[in-house]
N, C-alpha and C. Protein backbone atom coordinates (compact mmCIF):
# COMPACT_ATOMS: atom_id res chain seq x y z
N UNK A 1 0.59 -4.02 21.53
CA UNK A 1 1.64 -4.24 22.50
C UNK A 1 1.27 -5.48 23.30
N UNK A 2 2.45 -6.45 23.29
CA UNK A 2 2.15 -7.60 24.13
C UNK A 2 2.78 -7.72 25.14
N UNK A 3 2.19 -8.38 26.36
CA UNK A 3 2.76 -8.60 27.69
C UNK A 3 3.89 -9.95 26.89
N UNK A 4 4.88 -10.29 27.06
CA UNK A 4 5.68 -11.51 27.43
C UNK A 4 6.50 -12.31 28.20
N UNK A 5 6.02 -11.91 29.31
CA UNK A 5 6.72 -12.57 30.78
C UNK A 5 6.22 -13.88 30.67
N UNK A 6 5.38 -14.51 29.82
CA UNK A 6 4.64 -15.79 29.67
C UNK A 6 5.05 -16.21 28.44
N UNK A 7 6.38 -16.11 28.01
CA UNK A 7 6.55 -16.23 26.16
C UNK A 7 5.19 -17.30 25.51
N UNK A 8 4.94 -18.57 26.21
CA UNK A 8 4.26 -19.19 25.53
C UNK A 8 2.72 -19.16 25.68
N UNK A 9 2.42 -18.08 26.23
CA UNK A 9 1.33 -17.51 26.53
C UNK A 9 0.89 -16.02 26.15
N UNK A 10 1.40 -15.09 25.59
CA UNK A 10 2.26 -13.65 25.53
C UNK A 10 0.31 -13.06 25.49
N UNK A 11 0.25 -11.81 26.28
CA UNK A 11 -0.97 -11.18 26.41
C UNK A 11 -1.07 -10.49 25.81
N UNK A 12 -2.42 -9.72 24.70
CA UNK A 12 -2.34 -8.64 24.60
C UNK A 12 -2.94 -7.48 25.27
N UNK A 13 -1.46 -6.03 25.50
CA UNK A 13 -1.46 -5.44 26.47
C UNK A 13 -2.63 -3.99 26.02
N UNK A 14 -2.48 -3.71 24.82
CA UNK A 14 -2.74 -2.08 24.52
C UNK A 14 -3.10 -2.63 23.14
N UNK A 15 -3.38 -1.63 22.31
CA UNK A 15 -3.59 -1.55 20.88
C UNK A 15 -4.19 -0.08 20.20
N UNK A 16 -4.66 0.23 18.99
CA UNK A 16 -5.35 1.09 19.00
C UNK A 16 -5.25 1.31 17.32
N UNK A 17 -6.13 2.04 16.55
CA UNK A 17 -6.76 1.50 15.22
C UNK A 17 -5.01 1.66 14.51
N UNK A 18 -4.63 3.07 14.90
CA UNK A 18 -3.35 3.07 14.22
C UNK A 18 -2.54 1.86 14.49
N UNK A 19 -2.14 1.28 15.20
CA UNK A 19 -1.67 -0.07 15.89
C UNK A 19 -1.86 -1.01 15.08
N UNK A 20 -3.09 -1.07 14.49
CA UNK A 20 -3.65 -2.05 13.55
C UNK A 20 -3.37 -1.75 12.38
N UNK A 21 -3.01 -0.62 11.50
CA UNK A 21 -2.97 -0.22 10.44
C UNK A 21 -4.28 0.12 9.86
N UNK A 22 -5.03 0.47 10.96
CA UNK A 22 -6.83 0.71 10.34
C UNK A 22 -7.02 2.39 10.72
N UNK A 23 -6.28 2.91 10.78
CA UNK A 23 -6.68 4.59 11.48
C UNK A 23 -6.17 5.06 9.54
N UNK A 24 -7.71 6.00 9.53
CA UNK A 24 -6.82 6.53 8.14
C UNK A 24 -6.63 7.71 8.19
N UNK A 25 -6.12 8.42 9.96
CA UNK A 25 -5.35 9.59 10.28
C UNK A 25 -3.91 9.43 9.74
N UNK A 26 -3.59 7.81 9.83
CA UNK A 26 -2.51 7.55 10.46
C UNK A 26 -1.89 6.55 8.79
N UNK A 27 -2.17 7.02 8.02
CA UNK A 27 -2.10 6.20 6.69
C UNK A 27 -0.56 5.32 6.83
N UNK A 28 -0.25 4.28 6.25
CA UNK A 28 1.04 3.67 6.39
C UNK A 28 1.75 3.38 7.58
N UNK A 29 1.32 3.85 8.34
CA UNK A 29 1.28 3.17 9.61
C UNK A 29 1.42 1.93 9.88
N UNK A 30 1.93 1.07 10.70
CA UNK A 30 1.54 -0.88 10.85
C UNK A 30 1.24 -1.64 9.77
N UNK A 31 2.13 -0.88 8.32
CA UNK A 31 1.84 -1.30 7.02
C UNK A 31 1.69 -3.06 7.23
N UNK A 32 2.53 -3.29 7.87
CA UNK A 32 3.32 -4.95 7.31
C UNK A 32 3.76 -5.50 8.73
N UNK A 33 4.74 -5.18 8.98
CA UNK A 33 5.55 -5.97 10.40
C UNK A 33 6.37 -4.97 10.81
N UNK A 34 6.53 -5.22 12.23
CA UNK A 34 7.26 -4.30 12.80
C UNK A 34 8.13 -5.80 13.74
N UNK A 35 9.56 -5.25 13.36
CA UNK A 35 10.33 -6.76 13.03
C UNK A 35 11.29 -6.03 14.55
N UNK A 36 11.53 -4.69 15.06
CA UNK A 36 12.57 -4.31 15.86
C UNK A 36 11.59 -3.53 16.59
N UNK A 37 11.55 -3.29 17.88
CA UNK A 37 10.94 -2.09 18.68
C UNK A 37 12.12 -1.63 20.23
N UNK A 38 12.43 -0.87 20.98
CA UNK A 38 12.73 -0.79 21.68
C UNK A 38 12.19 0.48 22.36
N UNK A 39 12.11 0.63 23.51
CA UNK A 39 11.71 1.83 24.68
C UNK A 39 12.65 2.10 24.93
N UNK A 40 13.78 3.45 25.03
CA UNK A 40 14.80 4.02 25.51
C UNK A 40 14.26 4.55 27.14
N UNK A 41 14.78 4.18 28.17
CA UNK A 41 15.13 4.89 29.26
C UNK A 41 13.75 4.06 30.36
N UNK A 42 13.16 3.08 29.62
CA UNK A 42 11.91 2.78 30.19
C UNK A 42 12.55 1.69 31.61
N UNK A 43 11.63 2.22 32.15
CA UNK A 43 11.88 1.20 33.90
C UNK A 43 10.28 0.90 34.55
N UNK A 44 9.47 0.31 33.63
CA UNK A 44 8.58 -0.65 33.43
C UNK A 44 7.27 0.52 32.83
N UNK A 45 6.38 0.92 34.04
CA UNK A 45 4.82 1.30 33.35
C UNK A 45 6.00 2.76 33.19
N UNK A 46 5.04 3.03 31.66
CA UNK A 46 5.36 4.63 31.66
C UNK A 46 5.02 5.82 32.76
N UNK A 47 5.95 6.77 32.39
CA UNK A 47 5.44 7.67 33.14
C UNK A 47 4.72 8.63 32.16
N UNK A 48 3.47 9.36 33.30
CA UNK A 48 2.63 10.10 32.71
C UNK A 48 3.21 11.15 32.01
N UNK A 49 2.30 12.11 31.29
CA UNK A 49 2.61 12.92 31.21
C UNK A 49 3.38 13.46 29.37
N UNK A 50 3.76 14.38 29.11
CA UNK A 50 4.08 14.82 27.56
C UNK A 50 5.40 14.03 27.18
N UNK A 51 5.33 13.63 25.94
CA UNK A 51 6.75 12.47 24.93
C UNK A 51 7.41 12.55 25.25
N UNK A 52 8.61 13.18 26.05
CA UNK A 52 9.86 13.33 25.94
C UNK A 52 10.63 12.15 25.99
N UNK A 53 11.87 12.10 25.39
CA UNK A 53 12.19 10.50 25.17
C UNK A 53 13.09 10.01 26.52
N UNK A 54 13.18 10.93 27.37
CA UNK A 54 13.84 10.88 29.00
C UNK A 54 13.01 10.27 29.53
N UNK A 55 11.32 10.29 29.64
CA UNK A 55 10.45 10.06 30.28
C UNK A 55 9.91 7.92 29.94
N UNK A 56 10.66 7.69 29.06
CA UNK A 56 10.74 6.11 28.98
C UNK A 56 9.35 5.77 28.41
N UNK A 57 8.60 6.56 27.89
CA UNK A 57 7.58 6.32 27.26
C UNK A 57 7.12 6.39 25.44
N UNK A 58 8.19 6.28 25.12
CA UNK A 58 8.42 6.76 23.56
C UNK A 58 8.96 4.93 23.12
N UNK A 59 8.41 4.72 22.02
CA UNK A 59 8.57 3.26 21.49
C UNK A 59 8.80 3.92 19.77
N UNK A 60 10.51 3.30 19.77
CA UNK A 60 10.78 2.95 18.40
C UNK A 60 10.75 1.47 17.64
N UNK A 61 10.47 2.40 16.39
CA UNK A 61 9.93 0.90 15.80
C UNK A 61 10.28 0.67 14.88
N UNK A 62 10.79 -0.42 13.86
CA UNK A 62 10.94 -0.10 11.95
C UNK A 62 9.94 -1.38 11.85
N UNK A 63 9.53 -0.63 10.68
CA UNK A 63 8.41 -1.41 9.61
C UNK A 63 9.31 -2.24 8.80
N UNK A 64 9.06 -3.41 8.47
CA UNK A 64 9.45 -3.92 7.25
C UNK A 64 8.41 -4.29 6.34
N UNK A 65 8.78 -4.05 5.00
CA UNK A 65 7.66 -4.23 4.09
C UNK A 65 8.52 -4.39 2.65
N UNK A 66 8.54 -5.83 2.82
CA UNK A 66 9.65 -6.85 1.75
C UNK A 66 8.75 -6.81 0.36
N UNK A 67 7.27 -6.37 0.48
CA UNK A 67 6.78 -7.10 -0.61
C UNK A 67 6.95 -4.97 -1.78
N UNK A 68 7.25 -3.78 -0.78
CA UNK A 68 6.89 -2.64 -1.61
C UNK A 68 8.33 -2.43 -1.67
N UNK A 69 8.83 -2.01 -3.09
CA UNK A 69 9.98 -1.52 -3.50
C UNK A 69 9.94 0.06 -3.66
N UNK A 70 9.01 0.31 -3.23
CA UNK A 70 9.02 2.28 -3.62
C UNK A 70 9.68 2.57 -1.90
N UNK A 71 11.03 3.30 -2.40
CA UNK A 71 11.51 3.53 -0.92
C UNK A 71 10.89 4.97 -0.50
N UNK A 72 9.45 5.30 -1.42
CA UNK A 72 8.62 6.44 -0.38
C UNK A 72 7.84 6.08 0.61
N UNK A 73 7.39 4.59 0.42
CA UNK A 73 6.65 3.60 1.02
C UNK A 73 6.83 2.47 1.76
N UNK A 74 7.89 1.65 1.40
CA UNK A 74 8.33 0.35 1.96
C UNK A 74 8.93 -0.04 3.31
N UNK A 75 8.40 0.57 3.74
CA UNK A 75 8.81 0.44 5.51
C UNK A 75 9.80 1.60 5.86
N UNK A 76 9.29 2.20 7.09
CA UNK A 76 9.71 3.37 8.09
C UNK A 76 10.20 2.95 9.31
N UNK A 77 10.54 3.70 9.51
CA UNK A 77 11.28 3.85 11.24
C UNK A 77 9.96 4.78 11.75
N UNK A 78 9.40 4.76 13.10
CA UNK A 78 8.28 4.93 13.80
C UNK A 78 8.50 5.56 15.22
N UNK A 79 7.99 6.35 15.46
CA UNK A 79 8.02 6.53 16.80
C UNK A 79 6.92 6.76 17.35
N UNK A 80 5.86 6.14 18.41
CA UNK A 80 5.21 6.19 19.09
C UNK A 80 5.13 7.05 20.52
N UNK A 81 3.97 7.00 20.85
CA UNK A 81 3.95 7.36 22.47
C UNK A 81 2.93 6.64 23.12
N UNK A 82 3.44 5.81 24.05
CA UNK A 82 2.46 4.96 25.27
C UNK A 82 2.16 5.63 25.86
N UNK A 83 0.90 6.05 25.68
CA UNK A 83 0.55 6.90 27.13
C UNK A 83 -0.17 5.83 28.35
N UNK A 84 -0.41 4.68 28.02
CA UNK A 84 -0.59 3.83 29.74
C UNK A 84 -0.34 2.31 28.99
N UNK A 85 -0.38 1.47 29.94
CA UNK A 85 -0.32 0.14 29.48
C UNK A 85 -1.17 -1.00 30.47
N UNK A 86 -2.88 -0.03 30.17
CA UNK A 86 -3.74 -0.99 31.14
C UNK A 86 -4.50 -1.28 29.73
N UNK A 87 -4.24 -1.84 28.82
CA UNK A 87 -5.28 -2.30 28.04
C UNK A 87 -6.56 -1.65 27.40
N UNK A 88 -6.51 -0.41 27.48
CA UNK A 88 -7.27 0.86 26.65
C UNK A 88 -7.09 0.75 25.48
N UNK A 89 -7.91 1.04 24.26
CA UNK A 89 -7.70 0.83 23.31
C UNK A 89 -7.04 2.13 23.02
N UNK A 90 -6.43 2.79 21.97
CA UNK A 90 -5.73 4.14 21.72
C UNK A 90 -4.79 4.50 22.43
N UNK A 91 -4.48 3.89 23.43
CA UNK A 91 -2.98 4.24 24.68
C UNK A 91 -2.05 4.34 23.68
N UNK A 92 -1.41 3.96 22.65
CA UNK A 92 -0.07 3.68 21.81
C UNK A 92 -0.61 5.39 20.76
N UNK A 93 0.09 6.26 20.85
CA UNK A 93 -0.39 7.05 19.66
C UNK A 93 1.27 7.24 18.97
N UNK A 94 0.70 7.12 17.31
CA UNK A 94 2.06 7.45 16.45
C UNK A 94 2.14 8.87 16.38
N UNK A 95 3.84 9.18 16.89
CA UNK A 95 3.95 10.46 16.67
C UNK A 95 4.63 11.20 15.11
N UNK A 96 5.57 10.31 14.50
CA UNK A 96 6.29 10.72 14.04
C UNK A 96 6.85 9.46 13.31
N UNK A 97 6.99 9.62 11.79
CA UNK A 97 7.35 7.99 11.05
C UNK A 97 8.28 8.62 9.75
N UNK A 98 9.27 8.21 9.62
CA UNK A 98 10.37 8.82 8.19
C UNK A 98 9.65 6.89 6.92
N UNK A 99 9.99 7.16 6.36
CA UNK A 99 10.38 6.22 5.16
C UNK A 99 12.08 7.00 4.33
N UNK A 100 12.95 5.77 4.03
CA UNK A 100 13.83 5.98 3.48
C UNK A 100 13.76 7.06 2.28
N UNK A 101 13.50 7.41 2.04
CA UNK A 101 12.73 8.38 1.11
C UNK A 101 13.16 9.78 1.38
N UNK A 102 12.36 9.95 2.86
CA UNK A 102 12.11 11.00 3.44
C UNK A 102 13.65 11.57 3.84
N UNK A 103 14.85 10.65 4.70
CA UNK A 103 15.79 10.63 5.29
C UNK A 103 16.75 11.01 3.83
N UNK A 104 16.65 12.05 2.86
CA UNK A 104 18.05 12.62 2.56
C UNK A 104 17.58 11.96 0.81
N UNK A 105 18.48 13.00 0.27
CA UNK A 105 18.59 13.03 -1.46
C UNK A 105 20.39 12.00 -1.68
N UNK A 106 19.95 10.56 -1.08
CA UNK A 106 20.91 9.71 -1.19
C UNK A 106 20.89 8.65 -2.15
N UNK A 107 21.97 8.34 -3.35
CA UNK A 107 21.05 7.17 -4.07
C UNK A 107 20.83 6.04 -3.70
N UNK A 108 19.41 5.72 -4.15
CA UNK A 108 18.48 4.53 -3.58
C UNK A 108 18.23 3.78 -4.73
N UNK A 109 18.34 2.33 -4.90
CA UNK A 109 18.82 1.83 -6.10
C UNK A 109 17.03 1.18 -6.29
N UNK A 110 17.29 1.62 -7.61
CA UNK A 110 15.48 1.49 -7.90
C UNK A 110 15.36 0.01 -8.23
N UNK A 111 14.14 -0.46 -7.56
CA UNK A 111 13.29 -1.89 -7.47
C UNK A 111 14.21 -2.69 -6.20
N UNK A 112 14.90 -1.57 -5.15
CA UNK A 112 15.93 -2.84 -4.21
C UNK A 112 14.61 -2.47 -2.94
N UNK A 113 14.90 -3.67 -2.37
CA UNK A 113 13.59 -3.40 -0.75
C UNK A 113 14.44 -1.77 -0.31
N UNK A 114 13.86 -1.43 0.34
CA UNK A 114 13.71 0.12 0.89
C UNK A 114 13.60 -0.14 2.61
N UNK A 115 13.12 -1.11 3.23
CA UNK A 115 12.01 -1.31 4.44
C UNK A 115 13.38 -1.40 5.39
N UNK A 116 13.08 -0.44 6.73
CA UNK A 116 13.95 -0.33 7.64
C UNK A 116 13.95 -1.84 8.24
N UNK A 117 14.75 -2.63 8.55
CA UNK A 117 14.77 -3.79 9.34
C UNK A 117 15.27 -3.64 10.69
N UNK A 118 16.45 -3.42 10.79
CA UNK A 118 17.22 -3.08 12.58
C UNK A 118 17.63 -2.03 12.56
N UNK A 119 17.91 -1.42 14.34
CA UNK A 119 18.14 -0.59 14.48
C UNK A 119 19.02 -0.73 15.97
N UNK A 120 19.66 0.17 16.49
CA UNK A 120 20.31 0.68 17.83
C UNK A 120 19.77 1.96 17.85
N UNK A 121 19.63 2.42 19.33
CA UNK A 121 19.62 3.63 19.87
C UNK A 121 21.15 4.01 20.94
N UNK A 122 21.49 4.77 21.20
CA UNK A 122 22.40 5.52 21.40
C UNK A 122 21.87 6.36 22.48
N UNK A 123 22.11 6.27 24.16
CA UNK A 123 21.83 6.88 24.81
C UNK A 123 21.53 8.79 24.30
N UNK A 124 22.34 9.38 23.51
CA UNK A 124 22.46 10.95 23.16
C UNK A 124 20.90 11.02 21.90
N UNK A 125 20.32 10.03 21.82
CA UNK A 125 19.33 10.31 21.07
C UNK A 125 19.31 10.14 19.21
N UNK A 126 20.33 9.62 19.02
CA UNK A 126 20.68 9.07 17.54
C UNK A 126 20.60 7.56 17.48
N UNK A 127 19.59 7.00 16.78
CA UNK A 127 19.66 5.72 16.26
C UNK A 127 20.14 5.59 14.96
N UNK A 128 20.89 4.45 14.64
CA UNK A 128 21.29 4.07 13.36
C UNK A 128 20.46 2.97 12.77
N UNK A 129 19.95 2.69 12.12
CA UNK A 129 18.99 2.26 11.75
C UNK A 129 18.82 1.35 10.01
N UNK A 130 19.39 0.33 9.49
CA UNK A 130 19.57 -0.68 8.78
C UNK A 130 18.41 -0.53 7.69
N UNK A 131 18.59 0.12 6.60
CA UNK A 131 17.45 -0.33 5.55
C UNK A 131 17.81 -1.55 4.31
N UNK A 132 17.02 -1.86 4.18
CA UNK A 132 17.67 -3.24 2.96
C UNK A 132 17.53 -2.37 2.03
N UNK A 133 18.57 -2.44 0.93
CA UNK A 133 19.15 -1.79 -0.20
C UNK A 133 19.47 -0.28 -0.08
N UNK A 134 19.39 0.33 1.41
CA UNK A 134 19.38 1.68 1.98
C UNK A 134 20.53 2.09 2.72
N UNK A 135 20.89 1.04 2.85
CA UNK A 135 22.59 1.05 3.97
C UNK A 135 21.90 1.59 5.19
N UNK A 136 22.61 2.10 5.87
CA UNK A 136 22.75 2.72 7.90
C UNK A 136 22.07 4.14 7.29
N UNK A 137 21.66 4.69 8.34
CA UNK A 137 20.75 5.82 8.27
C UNK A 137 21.10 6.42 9.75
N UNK A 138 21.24 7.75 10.16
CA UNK A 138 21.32 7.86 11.29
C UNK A 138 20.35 8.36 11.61
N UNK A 139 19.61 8.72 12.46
CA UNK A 139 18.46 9.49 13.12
C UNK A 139 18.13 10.24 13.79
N UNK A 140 17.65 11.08 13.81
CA UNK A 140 17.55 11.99 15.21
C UNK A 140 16.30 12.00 15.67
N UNK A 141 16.32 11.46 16.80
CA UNK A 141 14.78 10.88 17.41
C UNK A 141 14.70 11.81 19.07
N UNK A 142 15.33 12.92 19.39
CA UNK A 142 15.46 13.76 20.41
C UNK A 142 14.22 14.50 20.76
N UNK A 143 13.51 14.94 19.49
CA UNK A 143 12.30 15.42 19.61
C UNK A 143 11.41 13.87 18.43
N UNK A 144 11.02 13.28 19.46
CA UNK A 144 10.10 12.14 18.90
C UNK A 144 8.85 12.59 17.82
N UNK A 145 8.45 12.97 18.23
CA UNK A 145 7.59 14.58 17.26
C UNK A 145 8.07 14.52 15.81
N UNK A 146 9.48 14.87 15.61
CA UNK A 146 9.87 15.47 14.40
C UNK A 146 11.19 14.96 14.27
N UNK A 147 11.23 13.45 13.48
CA UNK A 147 12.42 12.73 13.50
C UNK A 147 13.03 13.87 12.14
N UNK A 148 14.57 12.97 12.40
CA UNK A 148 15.54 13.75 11.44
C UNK A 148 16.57 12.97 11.05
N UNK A 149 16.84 12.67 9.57
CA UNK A 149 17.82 12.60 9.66
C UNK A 149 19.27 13.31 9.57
């Protein structure tokens, strides 16, 4: 996570092995790039305390990963939890990550990219969410824990 109130300077704020794609709790994780992120409900440092996605501390994310065509693998939609943003290493923990795959027995056209690219959130807790060769996906990210589509 980077500070960017300094674009041409941008800090880094947090991190942590999953963050890096080096936790092998956390396999596929920070495969590649994470090209979209947004915080729903956030009004600057998180607040303490357990995920709930009211509490402005939950970070969605999609992976893109142009180079894997297996849509069990090729980039996910992510959801995190910040638990502080003083520069601790492990503050960011992944809670909960779909791959197109996972989201429904829909046909997925074999050897097309798979990797979530954009997304919107929706105040009621549904993001729609853009996969290349995957079309719109909707989401249910209400319990960050245990996405759905």
């Amino acid at each position: 996570m980077w500070d960017a109130r300094s674009p041409l300077a941008p800090k880094l704020v947090t991190t942590g092995l999953a963050g890096q794609g080096d936790d092998p709790k956390y396999a596929g994780w920070n495969d590649f790039i994470l090209p979209n992120s947004q915080r729903p409900n956030a009004t600057g440092v998180p607040k303490q305390g357990r995920p709930p996605l009211a509490n402005g501390n939950i970070l969605l994310v999609t992976e893109e990963d142009y180079e894997q065509t297996d849509a069990s693998s090729a980039g996910s939609f992510q959801t995190l939890w910040i638990k502080r943003l003083d520069g601790t290493r492990n503050a960011i923990v992944p809670l909960d990550k779909v791959e197109l795959a996972d989201l429904g027995n829909y046909p997925i056209p074999v050897g097309a990219f798979c990797s979530s690219h954009w997304f919107d959130f929706h105040h009621s807790g549904i993001v729609a969410a853009g996969f290349y060769g995957g079309g719109t996906r909707f989401i249910d990210v209400r319990n960050p824990k245990d996405v759905k589509s």
